[in-house]
PDB file of N, CA and C in Angstrom:
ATOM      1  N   UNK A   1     -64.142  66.642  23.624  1.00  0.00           N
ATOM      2  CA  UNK A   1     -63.326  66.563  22.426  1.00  0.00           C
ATOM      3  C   UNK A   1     -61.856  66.697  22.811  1.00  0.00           C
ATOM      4  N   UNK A   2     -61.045  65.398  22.227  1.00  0.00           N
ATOM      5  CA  UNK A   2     -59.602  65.664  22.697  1.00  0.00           C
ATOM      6  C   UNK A   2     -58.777  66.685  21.379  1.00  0.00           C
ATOM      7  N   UNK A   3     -58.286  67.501  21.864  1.00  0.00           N
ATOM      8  CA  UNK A   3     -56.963  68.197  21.031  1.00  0.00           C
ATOM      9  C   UNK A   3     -55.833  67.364  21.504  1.00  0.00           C
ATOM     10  N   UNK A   4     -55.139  67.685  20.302  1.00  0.00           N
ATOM     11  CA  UNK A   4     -53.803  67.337  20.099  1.00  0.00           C
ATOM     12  C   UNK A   4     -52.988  67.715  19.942  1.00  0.00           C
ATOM     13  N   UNK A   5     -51.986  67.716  20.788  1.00  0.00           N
ATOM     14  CA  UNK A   5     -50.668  68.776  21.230  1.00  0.00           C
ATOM     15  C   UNK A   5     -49.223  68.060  20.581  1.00  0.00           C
ATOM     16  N   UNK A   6     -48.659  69.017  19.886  1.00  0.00           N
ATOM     17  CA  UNK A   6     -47.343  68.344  19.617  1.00  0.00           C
ATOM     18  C   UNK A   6     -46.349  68.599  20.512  1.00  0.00           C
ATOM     19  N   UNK A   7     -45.636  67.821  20.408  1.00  0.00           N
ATOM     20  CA  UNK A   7     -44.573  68.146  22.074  1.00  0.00           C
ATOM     21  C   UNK A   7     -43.337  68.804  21.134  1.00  0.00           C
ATOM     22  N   UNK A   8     -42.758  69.910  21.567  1.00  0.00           N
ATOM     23  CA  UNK A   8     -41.694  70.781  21.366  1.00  0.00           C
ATOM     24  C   UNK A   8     -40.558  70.309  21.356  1.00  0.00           C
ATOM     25  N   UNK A   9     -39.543  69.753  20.404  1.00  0.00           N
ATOM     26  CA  UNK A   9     -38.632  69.348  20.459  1.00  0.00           C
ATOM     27  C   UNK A   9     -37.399  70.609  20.729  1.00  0.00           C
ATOM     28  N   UNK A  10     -36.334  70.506  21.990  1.00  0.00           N
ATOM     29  CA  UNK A  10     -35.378  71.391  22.087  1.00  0.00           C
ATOM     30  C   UNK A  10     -33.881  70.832  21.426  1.00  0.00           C
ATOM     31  N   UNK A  11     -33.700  71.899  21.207  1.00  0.00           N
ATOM     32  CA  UNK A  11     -32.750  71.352  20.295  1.00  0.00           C
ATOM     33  C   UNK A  11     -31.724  71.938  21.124  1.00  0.00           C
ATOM     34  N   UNK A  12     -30.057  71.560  20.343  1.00  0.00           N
ATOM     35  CA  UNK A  12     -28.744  72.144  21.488  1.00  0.00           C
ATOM     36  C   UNK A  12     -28.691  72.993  20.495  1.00  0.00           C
ATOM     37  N   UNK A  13     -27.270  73.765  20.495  1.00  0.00           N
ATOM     38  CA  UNK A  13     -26.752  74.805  19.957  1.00  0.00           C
ATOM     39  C   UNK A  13     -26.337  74.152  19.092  1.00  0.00           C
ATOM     40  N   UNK A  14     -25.472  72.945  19.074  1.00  0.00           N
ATOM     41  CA  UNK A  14     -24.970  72.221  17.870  1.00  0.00           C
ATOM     42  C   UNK A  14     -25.754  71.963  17.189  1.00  0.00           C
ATOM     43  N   UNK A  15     -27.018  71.045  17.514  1.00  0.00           N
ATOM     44  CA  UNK A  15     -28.015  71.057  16.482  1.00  0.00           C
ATOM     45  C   UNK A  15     -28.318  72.433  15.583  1.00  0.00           C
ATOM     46  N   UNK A  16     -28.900  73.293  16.061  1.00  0.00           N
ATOM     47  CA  UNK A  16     -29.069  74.197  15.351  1.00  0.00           C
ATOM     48  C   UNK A  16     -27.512  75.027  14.493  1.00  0.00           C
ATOM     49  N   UNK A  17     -26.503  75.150  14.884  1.00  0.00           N
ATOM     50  CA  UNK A  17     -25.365  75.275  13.968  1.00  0.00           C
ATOM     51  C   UNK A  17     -25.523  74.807  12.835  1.00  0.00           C
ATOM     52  N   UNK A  18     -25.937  73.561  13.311  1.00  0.00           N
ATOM     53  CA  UNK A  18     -25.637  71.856  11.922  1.00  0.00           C
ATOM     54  C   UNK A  18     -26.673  72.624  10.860  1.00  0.00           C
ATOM     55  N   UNK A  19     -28.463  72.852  11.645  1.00  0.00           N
ATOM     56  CA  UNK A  19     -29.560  73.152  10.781  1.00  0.00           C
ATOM     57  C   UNK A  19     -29.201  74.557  10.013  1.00  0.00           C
ATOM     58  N   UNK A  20     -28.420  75.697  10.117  1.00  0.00           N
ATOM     59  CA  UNK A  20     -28.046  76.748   9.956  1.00  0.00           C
ATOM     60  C   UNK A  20     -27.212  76.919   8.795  1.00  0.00           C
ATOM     61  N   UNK A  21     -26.420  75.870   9.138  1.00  0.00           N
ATOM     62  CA  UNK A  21     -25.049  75.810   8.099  1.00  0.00           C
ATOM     63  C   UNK A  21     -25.692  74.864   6.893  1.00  0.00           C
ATOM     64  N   UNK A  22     -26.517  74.140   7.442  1.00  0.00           N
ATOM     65  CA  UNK A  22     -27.455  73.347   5.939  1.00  0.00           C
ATOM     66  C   UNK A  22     -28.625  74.124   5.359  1.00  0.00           C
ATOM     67  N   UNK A  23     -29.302  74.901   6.000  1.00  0.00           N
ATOM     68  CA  UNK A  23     -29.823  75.788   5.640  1.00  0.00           C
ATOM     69  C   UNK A  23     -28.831  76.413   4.874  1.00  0.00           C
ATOM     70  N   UNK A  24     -27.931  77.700   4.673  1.00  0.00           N
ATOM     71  CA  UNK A  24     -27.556  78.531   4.070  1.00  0.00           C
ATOM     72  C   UNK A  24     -26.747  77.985   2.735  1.00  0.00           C
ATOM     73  N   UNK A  25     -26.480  76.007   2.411  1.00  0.00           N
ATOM     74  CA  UNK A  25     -26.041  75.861   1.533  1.00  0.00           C
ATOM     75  C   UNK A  25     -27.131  74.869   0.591  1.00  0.00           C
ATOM     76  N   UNK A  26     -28.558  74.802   0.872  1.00  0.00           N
ATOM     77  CA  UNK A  26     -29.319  74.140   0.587  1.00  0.00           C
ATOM     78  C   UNK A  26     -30.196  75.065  -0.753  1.00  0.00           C
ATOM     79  N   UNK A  27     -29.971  76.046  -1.109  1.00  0.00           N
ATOM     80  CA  UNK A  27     -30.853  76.841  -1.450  1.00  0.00           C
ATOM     81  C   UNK A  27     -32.126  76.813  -1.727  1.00  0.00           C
ATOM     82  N   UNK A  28     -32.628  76.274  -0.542  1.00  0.00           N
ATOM     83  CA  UNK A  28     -33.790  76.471  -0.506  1.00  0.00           C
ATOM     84  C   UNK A  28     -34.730  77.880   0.509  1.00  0.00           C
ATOM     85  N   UNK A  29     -35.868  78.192   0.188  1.00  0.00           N
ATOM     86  CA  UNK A  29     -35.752  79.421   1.254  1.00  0.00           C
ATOM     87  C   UNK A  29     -36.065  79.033   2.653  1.00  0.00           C
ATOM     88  N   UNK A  30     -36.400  79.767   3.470  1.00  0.00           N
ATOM     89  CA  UNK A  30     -36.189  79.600   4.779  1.00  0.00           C
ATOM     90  C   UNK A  30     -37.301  78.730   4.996  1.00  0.00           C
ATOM     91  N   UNK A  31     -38.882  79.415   4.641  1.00  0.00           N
ATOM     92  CA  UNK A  31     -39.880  78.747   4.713  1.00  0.00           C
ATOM     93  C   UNK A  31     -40.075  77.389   4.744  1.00  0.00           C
ATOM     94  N   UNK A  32     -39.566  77.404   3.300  1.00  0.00           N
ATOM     95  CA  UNK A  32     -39.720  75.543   2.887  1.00  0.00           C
ATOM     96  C   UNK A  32     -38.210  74.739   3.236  1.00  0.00           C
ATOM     97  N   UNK A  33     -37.472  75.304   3.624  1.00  0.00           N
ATOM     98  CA  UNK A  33     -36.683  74.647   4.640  1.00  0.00           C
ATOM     99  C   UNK A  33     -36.971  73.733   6.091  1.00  0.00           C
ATOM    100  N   UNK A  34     -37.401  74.743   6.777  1.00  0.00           N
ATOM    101  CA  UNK A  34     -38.199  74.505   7.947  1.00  0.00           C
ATOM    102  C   UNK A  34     -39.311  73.709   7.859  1.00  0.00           C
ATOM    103  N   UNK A  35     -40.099  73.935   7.203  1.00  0.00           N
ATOM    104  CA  UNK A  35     -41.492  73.128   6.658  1.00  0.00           C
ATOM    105  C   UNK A  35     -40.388  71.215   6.868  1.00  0.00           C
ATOM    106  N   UNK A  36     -39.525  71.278   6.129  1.00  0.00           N
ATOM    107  CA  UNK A  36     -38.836  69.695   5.811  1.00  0.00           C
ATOM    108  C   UNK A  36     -38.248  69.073   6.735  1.00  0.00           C
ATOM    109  N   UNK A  37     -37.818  70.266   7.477  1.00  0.00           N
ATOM    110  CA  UNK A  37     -37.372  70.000   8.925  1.00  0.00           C
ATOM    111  C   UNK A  37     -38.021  69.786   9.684  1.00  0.00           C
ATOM    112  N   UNK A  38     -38.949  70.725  10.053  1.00  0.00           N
ATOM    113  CA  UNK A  38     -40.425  70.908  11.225  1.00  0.00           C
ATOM    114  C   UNK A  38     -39.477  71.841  12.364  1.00  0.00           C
ATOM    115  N   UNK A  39     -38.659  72.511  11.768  1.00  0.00           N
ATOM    116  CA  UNK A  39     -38.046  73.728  12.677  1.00  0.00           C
ATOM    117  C   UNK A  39     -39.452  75.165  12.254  1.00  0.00           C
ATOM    118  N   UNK A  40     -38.979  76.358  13.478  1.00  0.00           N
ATOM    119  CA  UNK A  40     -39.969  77.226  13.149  1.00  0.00           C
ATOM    120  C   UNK A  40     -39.231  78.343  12.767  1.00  0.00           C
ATOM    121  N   UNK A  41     -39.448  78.438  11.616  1.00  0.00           N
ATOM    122  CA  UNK A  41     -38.754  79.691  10.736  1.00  0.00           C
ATOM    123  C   UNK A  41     -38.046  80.842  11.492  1.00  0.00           C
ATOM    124  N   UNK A  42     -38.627  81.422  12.723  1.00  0.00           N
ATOM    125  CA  UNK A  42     -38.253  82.317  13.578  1.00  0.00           C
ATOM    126  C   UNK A  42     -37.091  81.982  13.625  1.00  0.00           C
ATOM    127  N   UNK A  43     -37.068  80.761  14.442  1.00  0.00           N
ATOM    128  CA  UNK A  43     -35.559  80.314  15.613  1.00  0.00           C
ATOM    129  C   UNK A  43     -34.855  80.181  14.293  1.00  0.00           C
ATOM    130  N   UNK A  44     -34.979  79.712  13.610  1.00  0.00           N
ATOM    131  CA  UNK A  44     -34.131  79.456  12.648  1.00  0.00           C
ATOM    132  C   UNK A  44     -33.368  81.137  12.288  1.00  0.00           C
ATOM    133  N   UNK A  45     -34.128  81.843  11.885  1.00  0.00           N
ATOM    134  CA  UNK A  45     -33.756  83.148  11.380  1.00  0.00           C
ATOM    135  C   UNK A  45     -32.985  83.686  12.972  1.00  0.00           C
ATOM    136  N   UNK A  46     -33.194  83.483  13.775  1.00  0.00           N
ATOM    137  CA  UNK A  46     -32.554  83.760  14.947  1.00  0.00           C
ATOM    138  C   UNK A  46     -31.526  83.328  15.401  1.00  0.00           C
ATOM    139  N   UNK A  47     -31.155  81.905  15.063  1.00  0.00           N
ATOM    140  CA  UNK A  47     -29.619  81.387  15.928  1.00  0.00           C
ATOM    141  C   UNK A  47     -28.645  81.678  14.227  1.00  0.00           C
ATOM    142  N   UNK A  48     -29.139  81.925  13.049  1.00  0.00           N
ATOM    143  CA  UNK A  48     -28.722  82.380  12.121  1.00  0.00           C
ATOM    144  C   UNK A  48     -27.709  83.811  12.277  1.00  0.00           C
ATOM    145  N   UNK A  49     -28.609  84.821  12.954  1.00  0.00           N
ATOM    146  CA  UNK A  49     -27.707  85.795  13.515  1.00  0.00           C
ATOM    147  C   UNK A  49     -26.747  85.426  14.514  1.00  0.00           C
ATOM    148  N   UNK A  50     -27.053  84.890  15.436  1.00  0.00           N
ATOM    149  CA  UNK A  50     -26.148  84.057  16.396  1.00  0.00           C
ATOM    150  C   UNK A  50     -24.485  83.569  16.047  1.00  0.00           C
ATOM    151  N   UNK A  51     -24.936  82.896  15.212  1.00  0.00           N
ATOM    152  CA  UNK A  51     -23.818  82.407  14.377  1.00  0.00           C
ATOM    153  C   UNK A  51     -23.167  83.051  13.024  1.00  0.00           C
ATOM    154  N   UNK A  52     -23.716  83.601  12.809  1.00  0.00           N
ATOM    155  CA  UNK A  52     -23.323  84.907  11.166  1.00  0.00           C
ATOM    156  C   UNK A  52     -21.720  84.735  11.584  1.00  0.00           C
ATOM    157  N   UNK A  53     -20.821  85.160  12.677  1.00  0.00           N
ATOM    158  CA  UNK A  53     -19.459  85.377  12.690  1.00  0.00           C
ATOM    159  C   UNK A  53     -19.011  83.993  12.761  1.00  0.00           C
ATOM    160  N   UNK A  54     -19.779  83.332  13.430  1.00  0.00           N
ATOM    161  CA  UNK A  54     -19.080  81.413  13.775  1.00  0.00           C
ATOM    162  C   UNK A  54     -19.012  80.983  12.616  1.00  0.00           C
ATOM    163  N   UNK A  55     -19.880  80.888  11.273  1.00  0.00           N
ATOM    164  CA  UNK A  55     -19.651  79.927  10.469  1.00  0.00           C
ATOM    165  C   UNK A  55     -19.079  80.579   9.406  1.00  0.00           C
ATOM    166  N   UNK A  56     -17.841  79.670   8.771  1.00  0.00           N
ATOM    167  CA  UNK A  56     -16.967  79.853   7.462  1.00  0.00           C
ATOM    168  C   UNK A  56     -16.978  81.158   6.914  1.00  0.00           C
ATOM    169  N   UNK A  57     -16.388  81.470   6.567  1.00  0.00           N
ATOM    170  CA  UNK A  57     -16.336  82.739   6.361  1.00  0.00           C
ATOM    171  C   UNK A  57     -16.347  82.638   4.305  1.00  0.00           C
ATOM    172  N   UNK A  58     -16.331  81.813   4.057  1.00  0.00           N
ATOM    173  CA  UNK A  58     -16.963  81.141   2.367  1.00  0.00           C
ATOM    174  C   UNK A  58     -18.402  81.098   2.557  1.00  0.00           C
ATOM    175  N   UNK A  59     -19.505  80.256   3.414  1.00  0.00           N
ATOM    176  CA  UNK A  59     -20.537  80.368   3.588  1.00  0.00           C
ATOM    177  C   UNK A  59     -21.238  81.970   3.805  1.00  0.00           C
ATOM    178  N   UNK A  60     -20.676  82.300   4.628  1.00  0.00           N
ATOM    179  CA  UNK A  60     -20.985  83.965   5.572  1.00  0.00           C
ATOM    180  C   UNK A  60     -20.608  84.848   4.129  1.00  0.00           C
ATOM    181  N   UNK A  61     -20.295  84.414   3.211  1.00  0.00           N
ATOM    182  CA  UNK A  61     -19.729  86.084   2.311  1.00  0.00           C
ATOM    183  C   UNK A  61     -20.305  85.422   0.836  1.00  0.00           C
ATOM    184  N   UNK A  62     -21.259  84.018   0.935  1.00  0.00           N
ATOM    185  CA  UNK A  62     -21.869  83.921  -0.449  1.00  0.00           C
ATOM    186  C   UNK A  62     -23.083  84.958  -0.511  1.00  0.00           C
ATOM    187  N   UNK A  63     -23.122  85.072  -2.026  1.00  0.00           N
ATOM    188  CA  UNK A  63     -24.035  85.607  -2.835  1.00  0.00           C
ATOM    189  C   UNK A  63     -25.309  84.836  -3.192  1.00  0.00           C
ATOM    190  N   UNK A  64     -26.113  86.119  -2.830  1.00  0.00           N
ATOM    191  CA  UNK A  64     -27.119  85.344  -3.314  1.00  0.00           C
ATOM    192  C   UNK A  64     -27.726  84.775  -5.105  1.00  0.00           C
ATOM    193  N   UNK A  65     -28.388  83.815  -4.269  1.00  0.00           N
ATOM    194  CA  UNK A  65     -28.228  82.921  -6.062  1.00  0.00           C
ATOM    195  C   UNK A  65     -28.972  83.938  -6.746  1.00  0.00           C
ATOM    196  N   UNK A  66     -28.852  83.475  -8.258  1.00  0.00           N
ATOM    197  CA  UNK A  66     -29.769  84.006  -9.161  1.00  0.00           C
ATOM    198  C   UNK A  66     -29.262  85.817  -9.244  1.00  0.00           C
ATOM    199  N   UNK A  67     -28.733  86.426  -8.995  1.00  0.00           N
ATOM    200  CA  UNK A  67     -28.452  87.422  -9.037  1.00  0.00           C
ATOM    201  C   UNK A  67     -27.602  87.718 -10.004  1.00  0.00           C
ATOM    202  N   UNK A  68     -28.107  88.668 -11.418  1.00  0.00           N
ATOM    203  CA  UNK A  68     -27.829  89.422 -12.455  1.00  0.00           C
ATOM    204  C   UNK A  68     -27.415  90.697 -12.631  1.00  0.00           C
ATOM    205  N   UNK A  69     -26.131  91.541 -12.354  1.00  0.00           N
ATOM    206  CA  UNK A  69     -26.524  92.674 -12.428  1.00  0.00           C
ATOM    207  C   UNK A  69     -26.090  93.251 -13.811  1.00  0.00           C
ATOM    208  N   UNK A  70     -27.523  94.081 -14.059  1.00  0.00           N
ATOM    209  CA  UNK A  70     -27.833  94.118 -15.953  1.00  0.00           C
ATOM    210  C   UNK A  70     -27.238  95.806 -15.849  1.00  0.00           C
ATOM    211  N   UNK A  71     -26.494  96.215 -15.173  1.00  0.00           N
ATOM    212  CA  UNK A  71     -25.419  97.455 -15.560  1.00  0.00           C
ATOM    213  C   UNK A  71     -26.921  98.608 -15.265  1.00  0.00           C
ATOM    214  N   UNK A  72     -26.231  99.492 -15.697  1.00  0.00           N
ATOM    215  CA  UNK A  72     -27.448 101.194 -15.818  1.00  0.00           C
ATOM    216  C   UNK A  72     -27.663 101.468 -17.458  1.00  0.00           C
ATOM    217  N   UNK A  73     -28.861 101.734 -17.154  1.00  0.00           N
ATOM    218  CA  UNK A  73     -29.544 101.885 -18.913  1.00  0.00           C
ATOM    219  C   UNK A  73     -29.173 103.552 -19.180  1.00  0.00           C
ATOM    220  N   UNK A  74     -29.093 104.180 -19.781  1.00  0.00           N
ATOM    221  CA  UNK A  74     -28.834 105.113 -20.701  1.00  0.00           C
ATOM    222  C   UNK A  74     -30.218 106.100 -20.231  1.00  0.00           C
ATOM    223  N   UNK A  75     -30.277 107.689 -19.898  1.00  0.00           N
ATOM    224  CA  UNK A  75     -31.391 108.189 -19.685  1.00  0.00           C
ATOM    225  C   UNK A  75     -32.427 108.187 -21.132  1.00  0.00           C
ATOM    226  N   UNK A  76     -33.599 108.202 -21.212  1.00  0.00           N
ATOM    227  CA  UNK A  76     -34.064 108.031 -22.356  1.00  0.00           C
ATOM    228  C   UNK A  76     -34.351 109.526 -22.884  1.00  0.00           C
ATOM    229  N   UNK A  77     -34.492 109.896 -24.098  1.00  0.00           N
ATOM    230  CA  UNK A  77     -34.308 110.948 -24.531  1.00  0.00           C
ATOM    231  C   UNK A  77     -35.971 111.995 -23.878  1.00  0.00           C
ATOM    232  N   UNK A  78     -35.793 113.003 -23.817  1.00  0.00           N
ATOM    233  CA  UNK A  78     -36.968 113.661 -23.348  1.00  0.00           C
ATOM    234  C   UNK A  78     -37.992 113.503 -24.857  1.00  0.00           C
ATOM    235  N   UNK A  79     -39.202 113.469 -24.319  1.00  0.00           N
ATOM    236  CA  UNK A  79     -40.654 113.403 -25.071  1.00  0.00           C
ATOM    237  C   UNK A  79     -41.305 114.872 -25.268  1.00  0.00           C
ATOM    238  N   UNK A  80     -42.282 115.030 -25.976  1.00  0.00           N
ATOM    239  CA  UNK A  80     -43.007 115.901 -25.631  1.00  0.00           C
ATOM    240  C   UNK A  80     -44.319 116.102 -24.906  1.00  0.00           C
ATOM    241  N   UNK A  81     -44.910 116.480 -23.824  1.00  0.00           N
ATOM    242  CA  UNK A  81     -45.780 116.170 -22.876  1.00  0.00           C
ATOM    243  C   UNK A  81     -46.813 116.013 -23.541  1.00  0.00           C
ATOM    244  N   UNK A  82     -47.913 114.960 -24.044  1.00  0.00           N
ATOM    245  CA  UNK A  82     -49.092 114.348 -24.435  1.00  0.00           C
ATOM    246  C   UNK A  82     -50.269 114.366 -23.370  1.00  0.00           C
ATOM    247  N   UNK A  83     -50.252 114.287 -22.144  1.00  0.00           N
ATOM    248  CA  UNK A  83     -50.902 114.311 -21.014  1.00  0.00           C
ATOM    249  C   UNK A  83     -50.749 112.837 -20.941  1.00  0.00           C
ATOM    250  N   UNK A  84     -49.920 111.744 -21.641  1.00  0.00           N
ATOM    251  CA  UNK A  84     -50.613 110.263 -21.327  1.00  0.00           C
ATOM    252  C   UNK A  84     -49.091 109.768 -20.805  1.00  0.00           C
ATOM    253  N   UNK A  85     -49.014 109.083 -20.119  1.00  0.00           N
ATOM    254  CA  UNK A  85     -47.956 108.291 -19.832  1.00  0.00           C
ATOM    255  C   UNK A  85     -47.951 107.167 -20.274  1.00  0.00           C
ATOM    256  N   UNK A  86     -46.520 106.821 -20.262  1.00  0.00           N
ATOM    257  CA  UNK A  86     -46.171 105.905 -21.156  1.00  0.00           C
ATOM    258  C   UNK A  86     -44.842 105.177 -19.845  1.00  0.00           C
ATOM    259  N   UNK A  87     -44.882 103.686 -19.473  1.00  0.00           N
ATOM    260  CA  UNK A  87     -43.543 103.242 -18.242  1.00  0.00           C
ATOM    261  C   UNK A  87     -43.067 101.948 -19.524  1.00  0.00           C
ATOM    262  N   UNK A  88     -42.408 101.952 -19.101  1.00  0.00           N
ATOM    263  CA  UNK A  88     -41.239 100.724 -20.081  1.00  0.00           C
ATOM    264  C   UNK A  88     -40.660 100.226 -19.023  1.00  0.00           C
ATOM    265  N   UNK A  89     -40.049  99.115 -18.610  1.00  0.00           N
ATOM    266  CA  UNK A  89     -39.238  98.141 -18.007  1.00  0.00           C
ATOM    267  C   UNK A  89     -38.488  97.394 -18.838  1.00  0.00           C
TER     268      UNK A  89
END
């Protein structure tokens, strides 16, 4: 029975810069990034640190998406102990 081997593509440093810097403005997550690429999530998360100081310093200091911050809620007034709990979100 033959297996089938995929051959390892190496990439340069520029390449991966290029994949890094499109990664971090693609918002997509790392996973399904790589998946589109056929990079392996690791290296990716790895020449990422590499470069954290090299690239833009607009890229390097965005926020992450989707992020709400809904302030601090008010303590809620004390109960009287029932034995039952009660959690709210």
């Amino acid at each position: 029975m033959e297996t089938k081997r995929s051959r390892r593509i190496r990439h340069s440093r520029q390449d991966w810069q290029g994949f890094v810097s499109e990664f971090l403005t693609s918002g997509q997550d790392c996973k399904s990034f790589c998946r589109d690429k056929g990079l392996n999530p690791s290296r990716l998360i790895r020449w990422q640190g590499v470069f954290r100081n090299e690239i833009s310093p607009a890229i390097s200091q965005m926020q992450p998406v989707g992020f709400l911050d809904l302030g601090t809620l008010p303590a809620p007034e004390p109960q009287p102990r029932t034995g039952e709990c009660d959690h709210r979100i």
